[in-house]
Every structure is written in structure tokens, then in C-alpha cells.
Protein backbone atom coordinates (compact mmCIF):
# COMPACT_ATOMS: atom_id res chain seq x y z
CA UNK A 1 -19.30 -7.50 -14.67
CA UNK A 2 -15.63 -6.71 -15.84
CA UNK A 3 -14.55 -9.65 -17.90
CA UNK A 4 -12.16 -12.08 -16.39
CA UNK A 5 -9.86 -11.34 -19.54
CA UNK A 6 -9.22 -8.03 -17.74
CA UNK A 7 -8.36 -9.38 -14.19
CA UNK A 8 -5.95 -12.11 -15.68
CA UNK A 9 -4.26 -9.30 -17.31
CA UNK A 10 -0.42 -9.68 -17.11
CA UNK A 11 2.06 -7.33 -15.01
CA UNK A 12 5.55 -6.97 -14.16
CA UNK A 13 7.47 -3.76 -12.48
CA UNK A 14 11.13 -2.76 -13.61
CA UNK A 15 12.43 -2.82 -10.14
CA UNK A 16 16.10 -1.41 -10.18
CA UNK A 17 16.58 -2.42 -13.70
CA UNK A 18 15.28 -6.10 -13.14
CA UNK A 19 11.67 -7.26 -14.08
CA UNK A 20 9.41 -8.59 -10.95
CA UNK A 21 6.56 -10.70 -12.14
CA UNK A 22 3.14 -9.16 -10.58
CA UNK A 23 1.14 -12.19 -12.12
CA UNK A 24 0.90 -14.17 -8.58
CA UNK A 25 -0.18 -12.70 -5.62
CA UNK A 26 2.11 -10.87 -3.50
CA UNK A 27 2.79 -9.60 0.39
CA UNK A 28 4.16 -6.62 1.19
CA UNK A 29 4.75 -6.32 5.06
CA UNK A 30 4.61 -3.58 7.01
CA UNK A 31 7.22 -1.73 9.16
CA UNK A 32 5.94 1.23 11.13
CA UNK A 33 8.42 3.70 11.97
CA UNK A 34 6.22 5.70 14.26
CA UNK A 35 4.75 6.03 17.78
CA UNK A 36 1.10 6.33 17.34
CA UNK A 37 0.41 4.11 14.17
CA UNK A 38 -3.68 2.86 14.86
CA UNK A 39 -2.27 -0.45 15.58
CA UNK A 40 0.22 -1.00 18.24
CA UNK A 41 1.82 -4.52 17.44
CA UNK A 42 3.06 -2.40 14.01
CA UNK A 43 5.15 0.13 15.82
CA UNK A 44 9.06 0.19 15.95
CA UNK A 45 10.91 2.42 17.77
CA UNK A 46 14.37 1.27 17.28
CA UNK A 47 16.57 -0.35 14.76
CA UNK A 48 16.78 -3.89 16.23
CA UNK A 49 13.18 -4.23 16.64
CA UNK A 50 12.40 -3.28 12.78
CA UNK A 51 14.91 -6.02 11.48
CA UNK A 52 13.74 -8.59 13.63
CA UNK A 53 10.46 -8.10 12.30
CA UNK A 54 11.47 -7.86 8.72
CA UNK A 55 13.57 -11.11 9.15
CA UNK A 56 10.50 -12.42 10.64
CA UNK A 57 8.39 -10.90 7.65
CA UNK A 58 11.14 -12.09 5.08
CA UNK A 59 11.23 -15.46 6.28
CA UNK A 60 7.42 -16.14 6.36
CA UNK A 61 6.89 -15.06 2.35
CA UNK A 62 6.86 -11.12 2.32
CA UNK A 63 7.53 -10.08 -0.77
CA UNK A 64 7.93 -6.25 -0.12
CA UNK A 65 8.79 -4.17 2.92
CA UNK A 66 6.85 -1.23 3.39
CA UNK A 67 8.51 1.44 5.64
CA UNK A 68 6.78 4.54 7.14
CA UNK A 69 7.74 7.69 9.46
CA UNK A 70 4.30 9.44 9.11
CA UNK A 71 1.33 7.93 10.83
CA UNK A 72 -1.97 8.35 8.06
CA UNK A 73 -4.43 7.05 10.87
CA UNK A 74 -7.60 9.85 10.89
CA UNK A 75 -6.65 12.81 12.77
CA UNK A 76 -2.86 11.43 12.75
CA UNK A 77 -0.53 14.36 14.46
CA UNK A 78 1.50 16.06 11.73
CA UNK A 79 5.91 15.60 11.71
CA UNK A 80 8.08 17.58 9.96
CA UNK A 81 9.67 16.65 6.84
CA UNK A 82 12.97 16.42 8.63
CA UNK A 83 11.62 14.39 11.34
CA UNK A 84 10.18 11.74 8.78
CA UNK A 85 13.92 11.73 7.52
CA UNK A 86 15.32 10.62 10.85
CA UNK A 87 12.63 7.95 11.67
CA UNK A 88 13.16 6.02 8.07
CA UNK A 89 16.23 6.56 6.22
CA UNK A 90 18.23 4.95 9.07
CA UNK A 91 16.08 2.22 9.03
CA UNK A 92 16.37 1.78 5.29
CA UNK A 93 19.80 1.76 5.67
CA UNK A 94 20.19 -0.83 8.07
CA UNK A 95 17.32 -3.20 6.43
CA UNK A 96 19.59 -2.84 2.96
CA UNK A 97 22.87 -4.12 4.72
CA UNK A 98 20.95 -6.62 6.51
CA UNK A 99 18.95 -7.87 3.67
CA UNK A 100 20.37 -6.45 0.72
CA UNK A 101 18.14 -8.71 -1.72
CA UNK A 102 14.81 -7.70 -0.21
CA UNK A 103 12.39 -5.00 -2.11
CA UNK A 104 11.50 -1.79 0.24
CA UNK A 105 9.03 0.23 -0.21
CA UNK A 106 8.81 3.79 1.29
CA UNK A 107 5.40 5.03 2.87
CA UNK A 108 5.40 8.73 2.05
CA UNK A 109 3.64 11.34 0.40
CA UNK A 110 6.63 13.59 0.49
CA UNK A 111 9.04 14.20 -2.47
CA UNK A 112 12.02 14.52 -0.81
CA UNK A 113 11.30 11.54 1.51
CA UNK A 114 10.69 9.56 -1.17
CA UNK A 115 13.94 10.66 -3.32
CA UNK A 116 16.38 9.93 -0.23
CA UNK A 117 14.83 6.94 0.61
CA UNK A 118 15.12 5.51 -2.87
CA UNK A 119 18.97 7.01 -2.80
CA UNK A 120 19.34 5.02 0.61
CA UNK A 121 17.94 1.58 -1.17
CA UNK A 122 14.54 1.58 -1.30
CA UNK A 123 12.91 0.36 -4.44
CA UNK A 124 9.44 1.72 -4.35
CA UNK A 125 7.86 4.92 -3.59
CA UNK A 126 4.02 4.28 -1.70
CA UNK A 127 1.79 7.72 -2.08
CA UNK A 128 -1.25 7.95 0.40
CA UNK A 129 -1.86 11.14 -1.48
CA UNK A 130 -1.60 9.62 -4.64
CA UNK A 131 0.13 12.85 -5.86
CA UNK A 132 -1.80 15.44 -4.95
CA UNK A 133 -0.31 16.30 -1.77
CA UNK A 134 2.97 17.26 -3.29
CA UNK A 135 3.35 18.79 -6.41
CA UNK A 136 6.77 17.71 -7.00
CA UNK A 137 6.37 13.84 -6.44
CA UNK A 138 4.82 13.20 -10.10
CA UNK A 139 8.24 14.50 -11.54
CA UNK A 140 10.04 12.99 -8.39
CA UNK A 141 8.59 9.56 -9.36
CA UNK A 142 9.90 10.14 -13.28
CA UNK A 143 13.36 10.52 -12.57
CA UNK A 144 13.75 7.65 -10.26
CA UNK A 145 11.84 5.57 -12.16
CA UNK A 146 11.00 3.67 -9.31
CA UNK A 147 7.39 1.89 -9.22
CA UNK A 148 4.83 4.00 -7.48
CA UNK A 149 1.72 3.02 -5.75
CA UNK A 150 -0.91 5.38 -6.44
CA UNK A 151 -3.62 5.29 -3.44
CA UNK A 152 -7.09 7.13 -3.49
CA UNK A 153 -7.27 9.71 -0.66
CA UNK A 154 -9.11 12.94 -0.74
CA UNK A 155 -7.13 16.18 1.46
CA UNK A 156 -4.86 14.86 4.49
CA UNK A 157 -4.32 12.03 6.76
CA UNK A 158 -5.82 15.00 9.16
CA UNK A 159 -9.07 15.62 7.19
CA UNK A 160 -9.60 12.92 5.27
CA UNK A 161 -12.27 12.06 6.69
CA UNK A 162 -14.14 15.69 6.21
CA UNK A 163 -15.27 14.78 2.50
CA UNK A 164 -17.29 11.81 2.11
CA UNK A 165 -19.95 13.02 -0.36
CA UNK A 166 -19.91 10.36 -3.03
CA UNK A 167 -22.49 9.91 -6.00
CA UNK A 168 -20.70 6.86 -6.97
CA UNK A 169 -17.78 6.12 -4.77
CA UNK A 170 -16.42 3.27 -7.34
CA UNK A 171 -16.40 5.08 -10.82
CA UNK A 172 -14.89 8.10 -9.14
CA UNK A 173 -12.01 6.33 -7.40
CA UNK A 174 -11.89 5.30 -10.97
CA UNK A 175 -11.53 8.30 -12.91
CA UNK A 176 -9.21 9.74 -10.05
CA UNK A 177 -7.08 6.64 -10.86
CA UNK A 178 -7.41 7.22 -14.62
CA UNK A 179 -6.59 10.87 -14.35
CA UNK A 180 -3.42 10.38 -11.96
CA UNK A 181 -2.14 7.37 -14.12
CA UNK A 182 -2.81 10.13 -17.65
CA UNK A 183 -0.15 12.36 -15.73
CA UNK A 184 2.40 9.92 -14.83
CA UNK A 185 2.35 8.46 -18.40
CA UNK A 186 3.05 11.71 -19.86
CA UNK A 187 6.33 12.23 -18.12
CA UNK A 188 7.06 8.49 -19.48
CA UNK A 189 6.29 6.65 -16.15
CA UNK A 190 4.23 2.87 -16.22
CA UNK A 191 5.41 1.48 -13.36
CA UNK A 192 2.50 1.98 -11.33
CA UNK A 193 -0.08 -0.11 -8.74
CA UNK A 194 -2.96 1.63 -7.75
CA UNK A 195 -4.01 1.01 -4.08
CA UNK A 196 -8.40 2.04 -3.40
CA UNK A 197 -7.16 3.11 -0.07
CA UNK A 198 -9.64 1.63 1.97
CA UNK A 199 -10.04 3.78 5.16
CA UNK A 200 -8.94 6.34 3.82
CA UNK A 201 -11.64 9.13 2.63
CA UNK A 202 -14.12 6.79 3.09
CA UNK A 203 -16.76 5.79 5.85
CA UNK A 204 -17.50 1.98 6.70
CA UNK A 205 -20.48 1.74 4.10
CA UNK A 206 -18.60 3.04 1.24
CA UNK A 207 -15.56 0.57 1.80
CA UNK A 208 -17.67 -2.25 1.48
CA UNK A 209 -19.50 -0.93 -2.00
CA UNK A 210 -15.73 -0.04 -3.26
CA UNK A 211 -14.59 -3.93 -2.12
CA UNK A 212 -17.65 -4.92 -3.44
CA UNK A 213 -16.94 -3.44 -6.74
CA UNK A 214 -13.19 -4.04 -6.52
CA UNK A 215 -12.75 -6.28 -9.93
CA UNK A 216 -14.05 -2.76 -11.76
CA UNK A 217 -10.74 -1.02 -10.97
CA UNK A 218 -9.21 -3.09 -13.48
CA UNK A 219 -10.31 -0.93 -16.02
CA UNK A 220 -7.39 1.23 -15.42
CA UNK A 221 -4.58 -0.99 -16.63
CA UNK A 222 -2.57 -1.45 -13.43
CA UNK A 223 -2.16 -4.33 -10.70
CA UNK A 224 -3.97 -3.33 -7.55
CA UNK A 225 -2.99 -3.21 -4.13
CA UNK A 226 -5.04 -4.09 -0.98
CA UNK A 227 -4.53 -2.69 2.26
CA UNK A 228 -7.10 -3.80 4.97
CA UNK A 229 -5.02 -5.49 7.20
CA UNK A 230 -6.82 -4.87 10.80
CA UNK A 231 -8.74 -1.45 9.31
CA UNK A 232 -11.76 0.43 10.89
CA UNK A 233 -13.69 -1.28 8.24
CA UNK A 234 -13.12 -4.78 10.00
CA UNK A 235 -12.98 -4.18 13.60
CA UNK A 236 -15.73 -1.57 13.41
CA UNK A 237 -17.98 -3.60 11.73
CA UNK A 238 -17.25 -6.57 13.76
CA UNK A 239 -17.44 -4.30 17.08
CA UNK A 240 -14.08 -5.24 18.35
CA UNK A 241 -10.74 -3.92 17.98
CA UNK A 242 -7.38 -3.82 15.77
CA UNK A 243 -5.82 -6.65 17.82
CA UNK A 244 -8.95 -9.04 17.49
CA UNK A 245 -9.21 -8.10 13.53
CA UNK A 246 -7.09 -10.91 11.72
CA UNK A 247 -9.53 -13.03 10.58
CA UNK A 248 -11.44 -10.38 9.44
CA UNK A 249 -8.66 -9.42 7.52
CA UNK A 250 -8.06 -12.73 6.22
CA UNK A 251 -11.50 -13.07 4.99
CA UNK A 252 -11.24 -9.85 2.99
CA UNK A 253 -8.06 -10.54 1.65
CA UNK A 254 -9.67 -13.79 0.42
CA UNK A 255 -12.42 -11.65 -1.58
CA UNK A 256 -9.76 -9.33 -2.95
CA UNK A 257 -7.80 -12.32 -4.45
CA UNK A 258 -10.90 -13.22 -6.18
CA UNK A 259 -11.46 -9.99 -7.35
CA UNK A 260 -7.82 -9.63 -9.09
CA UNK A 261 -5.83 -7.88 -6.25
CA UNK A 262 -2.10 -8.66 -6.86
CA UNK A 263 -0.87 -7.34 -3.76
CA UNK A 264 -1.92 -7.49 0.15
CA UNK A 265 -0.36 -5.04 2.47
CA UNK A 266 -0.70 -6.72 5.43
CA UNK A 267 0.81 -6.91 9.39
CA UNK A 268 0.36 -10.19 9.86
CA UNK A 269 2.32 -12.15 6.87
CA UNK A 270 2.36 -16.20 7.55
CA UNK A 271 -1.36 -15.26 7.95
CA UNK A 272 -1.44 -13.56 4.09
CA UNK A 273 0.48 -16.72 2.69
CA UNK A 274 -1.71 -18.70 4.19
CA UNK A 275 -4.52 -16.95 2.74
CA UNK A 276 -3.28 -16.76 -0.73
CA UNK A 277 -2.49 -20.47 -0.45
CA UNK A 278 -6.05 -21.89 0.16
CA UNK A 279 -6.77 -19.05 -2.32
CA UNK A 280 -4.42 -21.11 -5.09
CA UNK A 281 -5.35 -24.69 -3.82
CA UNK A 282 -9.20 -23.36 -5.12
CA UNK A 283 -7.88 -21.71 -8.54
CA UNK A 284 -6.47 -25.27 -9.65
């Protein structure tokens, strides 16, 4: 067992200059700017509807706003790098004016996404790739010195799923994270949450041992970040579908909590509050 010494570690991100606390659990919502996201009560496909939601999101406890022009479902179809400009820096620009206090995140594994979005007003840069899809994010990430979620994925969202030979799934998404982190720190970056990516790389067996072994990832040094919300893993499992996978979700955002996850990246967010409240009510 890791010791509890390591999970009750202290964090905080320099967001924009300003420290963030990271030692309570936090919700980051999530805005799809894309047609064929796995899920279909995520898409957006215009302006109004994404601030609606985020109001919606803001006003029900979401910490973070995740934003995303490039589906990473399996088998997702592939955009250009100019067409994942035009789906989210718009967006980015109208959730800033609208809500000029709230923390956005960007969803991309492209440099030059990421660097315009942050130049729009987003405040954090969230890598499916978890650097290794473009070469020039690492040094991207340096310069902005914006917070960067580092997420375990092996090739693309289009063969992801191709490589799922494991001889221990949970120390080698650990010494991927270790390794990743090692290169950040040498260009002088620390701001960083590493995300399992559950779903991603991984078949519905090997989810479950990496959840199971989830408190082990605190080994690396960094807050973690949970995204299950309504995931193969759940509905699968459960033989049903995304839209009948909340409380599956809940329940396995419960278990992450225990296990030291500091963020849940999650559709559904009075749902995630609620979770992390009964969560609290059982820490006291």
C-alpha cells in the first residue's frame, strides 16, 4: 500500500500568476466542441449552446472548463489543425467575455492549438497524448507556463486501441508518467496533473486493475486527474449505454476520491459535487 502521507500530499497550480489550491477535490466540466464526441448530451455546435452549459456548469460547482475541437473516442475521424482552430478558439473567446473569472482548459494534443488557445484566455493546456504526439508541445508548455495535464495514451485517438500488451499496466503508466514529468522539469516546468487516461489504450479489464491500483500513481509527485465520466469502462461493463452510465460514474468517482484523485472530469457536474460531498461528510 502507498502510505496515506503520500495521498495527503499538498498541491497548488500557478494559474496566470495566481496560486489555485489543488488540496480539495475539484470539477472540471466538459464542453465538447465537436459533432461525433461518444456521448451525445456533450456536443455543442454553436456558441449559445456552449455558454449555456458552462453557466449551467459554473453555477452548479465546476471548477474548470474543459474545451475540445478533436473527438479522442476509438477510431475518432481525424480534423485538421485549422479546423480544430475554428471549432474552439471562438468558443474560448466568447466563454472569457462571458465569464472572465472562470479557469479553461483546452483539450488538445496540438502545439499550436494549445498556444492560441492559451493567447485567447485559456488557462490550461489538457494533452491526450501526454506529449508524445507533438514534439513541440513539451517546449510549447514551458513558455506559457500554463499547467498541463499529462494523460497516459499509447499512438492515436485512431489506434489506440491497437497496443494493449501490458506486463503490468500500473507500474508502466507509472514510469511513462515519471519519464514525461523528468522532461518537463528539465525545461523548468512543475505545473503538472497527470490524468491515467482511462479508456484510452486500455481494454475494460485493465481499467479496472489501473483504478484498482490508482492510490500508486502518487508516487510521481503530482495531483491526479480522473476522467470516467460515462466511459466504455462503465456502460460496457454494466451492458448499457453512455446515457444510462451516471451512477456508474458516480460510484467510480467515489473510489477515486478515496484513492487521492484531486480532480474529476466529468459531464454531469451537480452530480460530481454531490459526489464529493457525501465523499467529505465521510472524511470528517
Amino acid at each position: 500500500m502507498i502510505k496515506d502521507s503520500l495521498i495527503s500530499r499538498n498541491f497548488s497550480l500557478n494559474i496566470k500568476g495566481k496560486l489555485f489550491d489543488m488540496n480539495s477535490p475539484k470539477i472540471m466540466g466538459i464542453l465538447n466542441a465537436t459533432p461525433d464526441s461518444f456521448y451525445k448530451e456533450s456536443r455543442t455546435s454553436n456558441i449559445s449552446s456552449v455558454l449555456a452549459k458552462a453557466e449551467m456548469m459554473l453555477s452548479e460547482g465546476a471548477h474548470f472548463l474543459d474545451i475540445g475541437g478533436f473527438s479522442t473516442r476509438p477510431s475518432a475521424k481525424e480534423i485538421t489543425e485549422d479546423a480544430e482552430l475554428k471549432r474552439v478558439i471562438p468558443l474560448i473567446e466568447a466563454l472569457t467575455n462571458r465569464f472572465p473569472e472562470a479557469i479553461i482548459s483546452i483539450d488538445t494534443f496540438r502545439s499550436k492549438v494549445a498556444k492560441n488557445a492559451i493567447e485567447t484566455g485559456a488557462s490550461i493546456i489538457n494533452d491526450v497524448s501526454g506529449g508524445q504526439a507533438d514534439e513541440k508541445m513539451f517546449g510549447t508548455v514551458a513558455s506559457l507556463k500554463a499547467p498541463y495535464i499529462l494523460m497516459h495514451m499509447r499512438g492515436t485517438p485512431t489506434n489506440m486501441m491497437q497496443d494493449l500488451t501490458y506486463e503490468n499496466i500500473t507500474k508502466e503508466v507509472i514510469s511513462f508518467f515519471v519519464e514525461q514529468t523528468e522532461k518537463l522539469k528539465k525545461l523548468g516546468h512543475n505545473d503538472i496533473i497527470i490524468d491515467p487516461g482511462f479508456g484510452f489504450s486500455k481494454n475494460l479489464g485493465q481499467n479496472y486493475e489501473l483504478l484498482k491500483h490508482l492510490n500508486h500513481l502518487h508516487v510521481v509527485g503530482y495531483p491526479v486527474l480522473i476522467g470516467v465520466s460515462r466511459k466504455s469502462m462503465i456502460y460496457k461493463l454494466l451492458k448499457t449505454t453512455p446515457e444510462m452510465a451516471l451512477n456508474g460514474t458516480n460510484i467510480l468517482n467515489f473510489a477515486s476520491l478515496e484513492n487521492g484523485a484531486r480532480i474529476l472530469r466529468v459531464h454531469d457536474v451537480k452530480e460530481a459535487q454531490e459526489t464529493i460531498e457525501l465523499f467529505r461528510a465521510l472524511q470528517n
